[in-house]
C-alpha atoms as a PDB file:
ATOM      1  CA  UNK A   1      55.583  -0.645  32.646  1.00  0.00           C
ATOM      2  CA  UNK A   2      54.933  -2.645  29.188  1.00  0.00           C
ATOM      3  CA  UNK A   3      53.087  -6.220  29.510  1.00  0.00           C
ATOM      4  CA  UNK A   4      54.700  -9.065  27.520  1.00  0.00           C
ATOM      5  CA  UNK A   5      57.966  -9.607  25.894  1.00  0.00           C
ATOM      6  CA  UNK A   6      60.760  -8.074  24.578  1.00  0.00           C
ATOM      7  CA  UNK A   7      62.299  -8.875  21.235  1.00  0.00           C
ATOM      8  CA  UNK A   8      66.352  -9.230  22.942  1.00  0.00           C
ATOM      9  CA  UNK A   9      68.047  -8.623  19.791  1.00  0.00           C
ATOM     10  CA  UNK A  10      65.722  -4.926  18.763  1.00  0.00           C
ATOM     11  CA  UNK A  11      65.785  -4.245  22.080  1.00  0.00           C
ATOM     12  CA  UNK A  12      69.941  -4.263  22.703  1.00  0.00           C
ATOM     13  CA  UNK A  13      69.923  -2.693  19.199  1.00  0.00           C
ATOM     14  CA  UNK A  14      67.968  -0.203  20.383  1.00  0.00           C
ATOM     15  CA  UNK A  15      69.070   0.501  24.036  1.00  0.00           C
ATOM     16  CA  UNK A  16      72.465   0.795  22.570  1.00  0.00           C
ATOM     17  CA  UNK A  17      71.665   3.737  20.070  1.00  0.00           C
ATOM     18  CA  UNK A  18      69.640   5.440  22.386  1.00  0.00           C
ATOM     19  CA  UNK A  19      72.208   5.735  25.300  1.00  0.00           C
ATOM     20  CA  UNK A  20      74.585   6.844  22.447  1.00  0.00           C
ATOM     21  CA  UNK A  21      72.567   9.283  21.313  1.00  0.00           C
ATOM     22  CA  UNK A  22      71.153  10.628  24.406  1.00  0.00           C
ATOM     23  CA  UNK A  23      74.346  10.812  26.765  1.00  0.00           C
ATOM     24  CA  UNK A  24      74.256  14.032  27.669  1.00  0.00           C
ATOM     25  CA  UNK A  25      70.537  13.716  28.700  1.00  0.00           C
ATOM     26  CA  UNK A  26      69.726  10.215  30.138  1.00  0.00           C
ATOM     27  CA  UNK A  27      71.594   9.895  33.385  1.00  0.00           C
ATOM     28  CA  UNK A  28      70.394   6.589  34.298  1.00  0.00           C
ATOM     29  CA  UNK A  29      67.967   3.817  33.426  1.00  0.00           C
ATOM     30  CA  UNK A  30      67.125   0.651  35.525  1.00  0.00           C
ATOM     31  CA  UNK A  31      64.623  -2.357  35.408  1.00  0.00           C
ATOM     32  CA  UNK A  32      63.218  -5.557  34.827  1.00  0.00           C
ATOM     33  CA  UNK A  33      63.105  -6.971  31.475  1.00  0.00           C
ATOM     34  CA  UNK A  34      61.128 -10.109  29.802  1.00  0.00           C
ATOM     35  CA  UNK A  35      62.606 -11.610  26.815  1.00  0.00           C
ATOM     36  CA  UNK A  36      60.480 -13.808  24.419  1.00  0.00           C
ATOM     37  CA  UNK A  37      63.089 -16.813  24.684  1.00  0.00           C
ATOM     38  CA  UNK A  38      64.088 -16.410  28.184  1.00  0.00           C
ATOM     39  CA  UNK A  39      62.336 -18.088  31.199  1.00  0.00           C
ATOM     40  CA  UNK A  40      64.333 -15.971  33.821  1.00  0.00           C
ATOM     41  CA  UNK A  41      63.618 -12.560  34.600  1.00  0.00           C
ATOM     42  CA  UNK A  42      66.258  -9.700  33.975  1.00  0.00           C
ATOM     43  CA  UNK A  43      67.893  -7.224  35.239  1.00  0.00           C
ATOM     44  CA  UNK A  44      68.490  -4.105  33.240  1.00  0.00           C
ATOM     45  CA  UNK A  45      71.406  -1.433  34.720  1.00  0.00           C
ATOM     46  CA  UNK A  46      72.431   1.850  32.536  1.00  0.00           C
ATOM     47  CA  UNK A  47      74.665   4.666  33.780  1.00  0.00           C
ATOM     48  CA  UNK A  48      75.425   6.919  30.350  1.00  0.00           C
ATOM     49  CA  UNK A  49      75.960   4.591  27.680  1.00  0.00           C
ATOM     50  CA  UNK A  50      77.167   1.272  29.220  1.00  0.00           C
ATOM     51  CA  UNK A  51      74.330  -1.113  30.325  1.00  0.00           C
ATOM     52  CA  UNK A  52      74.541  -4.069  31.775  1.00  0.00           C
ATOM     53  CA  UNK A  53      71.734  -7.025  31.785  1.00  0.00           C
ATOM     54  CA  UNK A  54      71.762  -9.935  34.248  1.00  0.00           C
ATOM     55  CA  UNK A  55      69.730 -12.649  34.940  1.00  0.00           C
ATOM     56  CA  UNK A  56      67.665 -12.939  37.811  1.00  0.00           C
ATOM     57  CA  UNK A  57      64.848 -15.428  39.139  1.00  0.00           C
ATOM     58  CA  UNK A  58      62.364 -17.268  36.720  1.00  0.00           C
ATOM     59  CA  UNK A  59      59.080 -15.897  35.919  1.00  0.00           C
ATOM     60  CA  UNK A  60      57.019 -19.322  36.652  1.00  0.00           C
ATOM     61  CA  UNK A  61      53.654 -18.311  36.607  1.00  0.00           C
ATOM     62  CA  UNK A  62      53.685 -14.985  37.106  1.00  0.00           C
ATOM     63  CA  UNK A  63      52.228 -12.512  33.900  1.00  0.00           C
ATOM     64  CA  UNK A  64      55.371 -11.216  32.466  1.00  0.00           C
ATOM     65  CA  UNK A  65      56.231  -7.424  32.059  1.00  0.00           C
ATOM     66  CA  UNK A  66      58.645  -5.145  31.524  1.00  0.00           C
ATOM     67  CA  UNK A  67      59.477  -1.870  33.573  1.00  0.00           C
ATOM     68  CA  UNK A  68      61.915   0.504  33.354  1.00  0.00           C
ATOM     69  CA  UNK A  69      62.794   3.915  34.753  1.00  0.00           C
ATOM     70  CA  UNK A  70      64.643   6.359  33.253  1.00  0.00           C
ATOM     71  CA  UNK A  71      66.330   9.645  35.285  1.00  0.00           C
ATOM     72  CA  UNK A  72      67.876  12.053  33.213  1.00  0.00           C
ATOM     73  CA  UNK A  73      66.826  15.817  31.650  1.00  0.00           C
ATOM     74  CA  UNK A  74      64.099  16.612  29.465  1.00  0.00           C
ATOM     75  CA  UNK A  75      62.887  13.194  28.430  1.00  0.00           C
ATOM     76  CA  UNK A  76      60.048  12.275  26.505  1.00  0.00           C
ATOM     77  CA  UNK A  77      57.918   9.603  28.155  1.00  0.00           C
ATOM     78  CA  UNK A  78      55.350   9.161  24.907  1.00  0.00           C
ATOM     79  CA  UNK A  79      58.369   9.040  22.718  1.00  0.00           C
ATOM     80  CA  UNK A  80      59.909   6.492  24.533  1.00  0.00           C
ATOM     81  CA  UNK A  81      56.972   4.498  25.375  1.00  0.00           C
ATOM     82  CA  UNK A  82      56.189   4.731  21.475  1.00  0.00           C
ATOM     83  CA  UNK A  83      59.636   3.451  21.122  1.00  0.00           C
ATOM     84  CA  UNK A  84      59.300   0.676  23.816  1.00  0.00           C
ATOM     85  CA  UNK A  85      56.126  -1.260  22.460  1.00  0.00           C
ATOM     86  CA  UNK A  86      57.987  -1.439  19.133  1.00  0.00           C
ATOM     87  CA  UNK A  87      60.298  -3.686  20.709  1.00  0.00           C
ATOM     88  CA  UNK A  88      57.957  -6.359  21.760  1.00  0.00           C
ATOM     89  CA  UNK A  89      57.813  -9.701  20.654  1.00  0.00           C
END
């Protein structure tokens, strides 16, 4: 989980090399994303490398956040935190 907001366009870059880089060990990812320009929430989806992100509800007054999970084999979870906050706004 990551308070604040994403940066959409290093973000996609980024989700999109990772998955491709990583297919044979990330399995799955899934979450909900804030963007810096976007007042809805959204929803991320990943099997392999396709992903998928779809609007959902607006975040009002709620603090935004991000928060993803990530199933697959022998992941790093500092490296990809590290990774993660780089991609804030």
């Amino acid at each position: 989980s990551i308070p604040g907001n994403f940066d959409i366009g290093k973000f996609s870059f980024w989700i999109h090399n990772f998955l491709l880089f990583n297919i044979d060990t990330v399995f799955r990812v899934k979450g909900i994303i804030s963007f810096n320009d976007a007042p809805e929430k959204h929803i991320f989806q990943a099997v392999r490398g396709s992903f998928i992100l779809e609007p959902a509800a607006e975040w009002g007054e709620e603090a935004r956040f991000s928060k993803l999970v990530f199933i697959g084999k022998k992941l790093d979870r500092d490296m990809l935190e590290d990774n993660l906050y780089q991609l804030l706004a």
